[in-house]
Protein backbone atom coordinates (compact mmCIF):
# COMPACT_ATOMS: atom_id res chain seq x y z
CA UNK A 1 -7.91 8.27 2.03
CA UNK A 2 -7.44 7.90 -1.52
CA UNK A 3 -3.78 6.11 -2.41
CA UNK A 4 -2.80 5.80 -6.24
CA UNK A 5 0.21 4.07 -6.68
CA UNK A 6 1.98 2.40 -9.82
CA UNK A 7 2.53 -1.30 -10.02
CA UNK A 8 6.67 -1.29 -11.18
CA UNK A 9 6.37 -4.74 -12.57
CA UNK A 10 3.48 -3.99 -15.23
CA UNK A 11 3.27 -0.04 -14.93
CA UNK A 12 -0.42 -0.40 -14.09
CA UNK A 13 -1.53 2.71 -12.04
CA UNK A 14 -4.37 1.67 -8.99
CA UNK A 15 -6.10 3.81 -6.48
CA UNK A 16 -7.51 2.30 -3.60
CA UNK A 17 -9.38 4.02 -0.68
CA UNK A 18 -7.52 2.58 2.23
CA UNK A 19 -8.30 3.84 6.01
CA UNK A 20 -5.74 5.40 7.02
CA UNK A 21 -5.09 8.86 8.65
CA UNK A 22 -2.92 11.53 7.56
CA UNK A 23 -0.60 10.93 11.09
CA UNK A 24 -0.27 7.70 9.97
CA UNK A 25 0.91 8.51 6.29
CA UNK A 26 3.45 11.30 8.07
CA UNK A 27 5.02 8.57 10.59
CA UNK A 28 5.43 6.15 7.73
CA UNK A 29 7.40 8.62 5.63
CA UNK A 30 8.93 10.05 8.70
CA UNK A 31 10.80 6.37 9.22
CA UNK A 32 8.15 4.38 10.65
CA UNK A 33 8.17 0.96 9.67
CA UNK A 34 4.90 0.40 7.76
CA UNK A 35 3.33 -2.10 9.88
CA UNK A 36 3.58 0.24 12.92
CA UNK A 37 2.50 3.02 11.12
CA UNK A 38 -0.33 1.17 9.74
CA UNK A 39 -1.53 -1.64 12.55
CA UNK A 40 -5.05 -1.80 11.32
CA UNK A 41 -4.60 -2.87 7.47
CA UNK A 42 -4.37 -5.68 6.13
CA UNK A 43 -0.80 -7.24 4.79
CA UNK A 44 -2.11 -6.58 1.13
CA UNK A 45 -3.28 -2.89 2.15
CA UNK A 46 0.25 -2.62 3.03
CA UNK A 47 2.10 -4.29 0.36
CA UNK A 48 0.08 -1.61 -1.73
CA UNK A 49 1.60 1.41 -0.08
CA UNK A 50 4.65 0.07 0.23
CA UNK A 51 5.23 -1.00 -3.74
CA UNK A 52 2.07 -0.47 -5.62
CA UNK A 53 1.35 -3.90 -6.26
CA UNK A 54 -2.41 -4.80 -5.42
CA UNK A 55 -3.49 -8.19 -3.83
CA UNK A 56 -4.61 -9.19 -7.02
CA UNK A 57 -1.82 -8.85 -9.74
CA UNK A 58 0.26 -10.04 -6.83
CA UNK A 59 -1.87 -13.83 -7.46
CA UNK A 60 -1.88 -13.03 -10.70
CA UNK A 61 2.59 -13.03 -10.41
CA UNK A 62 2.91 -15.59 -8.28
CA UNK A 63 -0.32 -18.11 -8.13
């Protein structure tokens, strides 16, 4: 599934193709916490669904 999010820290807009099923985006924004909703991604996958930051402007921020 296609995810476009909006980095809040530089306003960059990403869209990543993460695998994930429509269940799973419907129990995250029915209250599930994100890493039950989501066992199977990564922490950065995540992190990108969550806030919109990708793995790599989050380096970039804080390497």
């Amino acid at each position: 599934m296609q995810i476009t999010r909006t980095n809040p820290f530089n306003g960059e807009t990403n869209t990543l193709n993460i695998d994930v099923t429509d269940e799973q985006v419907q129990a995250y924004m029915d209250g599930a916490l994100i890493q039950d909703a989501f066992p199977q991604l990564t922490a950065g996958e995540r992190e990108f669904i969550k806030t919109g930051i990708t793995e790599e402007a989050w380096d970039e921020m804080f390497s």
